[in-house]
Protein backbone atom coordinates (compact mmCIF):
# COMPACT_ATOMS: atom_id res chain seq x y z
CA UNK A 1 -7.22 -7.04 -27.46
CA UNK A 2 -7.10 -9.25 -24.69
CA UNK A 3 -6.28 -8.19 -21.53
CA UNK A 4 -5.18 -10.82 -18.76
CA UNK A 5 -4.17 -11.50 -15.21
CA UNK A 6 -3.11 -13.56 -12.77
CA UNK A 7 -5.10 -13.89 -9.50
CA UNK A 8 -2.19 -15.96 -8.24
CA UNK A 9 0.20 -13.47 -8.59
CA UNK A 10 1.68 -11.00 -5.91
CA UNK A 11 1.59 -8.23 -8.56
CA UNK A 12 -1.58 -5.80 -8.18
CA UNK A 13 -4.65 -6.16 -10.33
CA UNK A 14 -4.53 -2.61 -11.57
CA UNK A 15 -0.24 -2.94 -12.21
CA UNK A 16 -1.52 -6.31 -14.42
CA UNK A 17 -3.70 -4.76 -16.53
CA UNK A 18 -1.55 -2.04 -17.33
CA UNK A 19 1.38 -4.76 -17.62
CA UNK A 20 -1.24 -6.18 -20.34
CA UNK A 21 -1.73 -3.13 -22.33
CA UNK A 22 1.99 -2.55 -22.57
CA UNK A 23 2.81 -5.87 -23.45
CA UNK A 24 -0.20 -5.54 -26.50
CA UNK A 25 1.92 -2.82 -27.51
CA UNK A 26 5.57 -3.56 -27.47
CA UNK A 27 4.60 -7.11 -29.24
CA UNK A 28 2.58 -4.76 -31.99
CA UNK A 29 -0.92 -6.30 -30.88
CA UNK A 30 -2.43 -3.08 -29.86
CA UNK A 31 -1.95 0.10 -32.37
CA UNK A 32 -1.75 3.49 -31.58
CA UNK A 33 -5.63 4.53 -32.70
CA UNK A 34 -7.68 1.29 -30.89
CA UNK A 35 -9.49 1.57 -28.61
CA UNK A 36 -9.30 -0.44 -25.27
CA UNK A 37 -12.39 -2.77 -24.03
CA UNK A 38 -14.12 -0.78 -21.28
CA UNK A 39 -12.88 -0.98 -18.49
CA UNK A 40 -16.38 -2.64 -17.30
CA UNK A 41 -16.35 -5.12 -20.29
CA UNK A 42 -12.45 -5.70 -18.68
CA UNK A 43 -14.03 -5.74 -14.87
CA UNK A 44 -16.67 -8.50 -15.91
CA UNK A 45 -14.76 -10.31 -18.61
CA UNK A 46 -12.25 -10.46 -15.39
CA UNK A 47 -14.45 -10.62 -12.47
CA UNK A 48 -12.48 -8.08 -10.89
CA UNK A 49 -13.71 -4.21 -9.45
CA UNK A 50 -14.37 -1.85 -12.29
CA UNK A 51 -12.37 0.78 -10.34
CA UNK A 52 -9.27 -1.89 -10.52
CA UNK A 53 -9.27 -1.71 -14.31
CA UNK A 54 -9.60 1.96 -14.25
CA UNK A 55 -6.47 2.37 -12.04
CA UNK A 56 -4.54 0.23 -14.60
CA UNK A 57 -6.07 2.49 -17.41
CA UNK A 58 -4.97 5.67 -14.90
CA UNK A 59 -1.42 4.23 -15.18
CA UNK A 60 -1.40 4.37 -18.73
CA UNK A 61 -2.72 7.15 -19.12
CA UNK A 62 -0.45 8.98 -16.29
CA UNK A 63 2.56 7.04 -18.91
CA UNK A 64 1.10 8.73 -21.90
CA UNK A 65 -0.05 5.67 -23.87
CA UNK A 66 -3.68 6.08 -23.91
CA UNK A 67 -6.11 9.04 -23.97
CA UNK A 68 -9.18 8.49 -21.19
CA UNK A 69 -11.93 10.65 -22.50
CA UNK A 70 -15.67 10.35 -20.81
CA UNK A 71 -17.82 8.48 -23.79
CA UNK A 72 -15.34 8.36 -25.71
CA UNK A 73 -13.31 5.40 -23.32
CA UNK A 74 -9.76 4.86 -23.31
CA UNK A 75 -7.96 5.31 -26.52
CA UNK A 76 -4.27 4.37 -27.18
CA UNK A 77 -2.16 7.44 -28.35
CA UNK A 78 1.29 6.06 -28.15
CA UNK A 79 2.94 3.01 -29.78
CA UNK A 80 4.86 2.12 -26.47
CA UNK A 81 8.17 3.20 -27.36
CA UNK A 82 9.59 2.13 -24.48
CA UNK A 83 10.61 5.40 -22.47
CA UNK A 84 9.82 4.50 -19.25
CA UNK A 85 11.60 1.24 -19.60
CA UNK A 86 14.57 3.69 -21.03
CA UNK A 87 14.58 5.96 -17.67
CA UNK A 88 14.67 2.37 -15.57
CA UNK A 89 17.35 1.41 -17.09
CA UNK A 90 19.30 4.88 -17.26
CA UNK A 91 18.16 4.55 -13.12
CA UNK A 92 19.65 1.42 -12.57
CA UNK A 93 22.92 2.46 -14.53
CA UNK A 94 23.59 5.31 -12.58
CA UNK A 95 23.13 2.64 -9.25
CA UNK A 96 25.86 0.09 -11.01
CA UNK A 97 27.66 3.18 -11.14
CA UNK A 98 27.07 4.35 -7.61
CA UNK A 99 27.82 0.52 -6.15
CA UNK A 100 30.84 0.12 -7.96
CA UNK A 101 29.66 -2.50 -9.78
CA UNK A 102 30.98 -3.98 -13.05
CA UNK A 103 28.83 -4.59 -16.13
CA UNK A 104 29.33 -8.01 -15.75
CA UNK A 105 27.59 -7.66 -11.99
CA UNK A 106 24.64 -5.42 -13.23
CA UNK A 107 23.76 -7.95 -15.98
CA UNK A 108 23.70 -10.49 -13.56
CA UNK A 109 21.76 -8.83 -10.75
CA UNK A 110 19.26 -7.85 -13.66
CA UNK A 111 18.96 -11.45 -14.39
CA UNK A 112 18.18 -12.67 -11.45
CA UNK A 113 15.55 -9.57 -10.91
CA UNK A 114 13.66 -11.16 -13.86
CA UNK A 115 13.77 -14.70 -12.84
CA UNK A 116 12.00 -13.64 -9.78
């Protein structure tokens, strides 16, 4: 699996790589099963800190898509299934809700959020 970034971005190392996984997974790349590169075949390949990739692998882990086991690496355990895009958007619901806003409005402002 490859596992990119962009040193351009404003987004954190550590948030992109996890960003990478999850993308792997929700586009059926990655498998529940495979194992990820380690994280200092992802540091070189990258030429970023080792401890950055292992914060993005923390994140997944902490999200319960992989399994981080010492010599045994990071494995992933979950096919991605979406639930903590599911509690964002049951978050930002109750806020449209909250604000007043229509459905119309919300769809909108989300729009916009993902242009940016």
């Amino acid at each position: 699996m490859l596992i990119t970034i962009d040193p351009t971005s404003s987004q954190p190392l550590a948030d992109q790589v996890a960003a990478s996984v999850r993308a792997a997974l929700s586009k059926g790349i990655a498998q529940p099963g495979e194992k990820l590169p380690s994280a200092r075949t992802v540091a070189s390949a990258l030429q970023i800190n080792l401890h950055t990739v292992l914060r993005g692998y923390q994140q997944l882990r902490d999200e319960g898509l992989v399994e981080l086991r010492r010599g045994r690496g990071a494995v992933i355990i979950a096919c991605g299934s979406h639930s903590g895009l599911n509690d964002a958007a049951r978050t930002f619901a109750e806020a449209v809700r909250h604000f007043g806003a229509t459905e119309e409005e919300a769809i909108e402002v989300f729009r916009n959020a993902m242009r940016d």
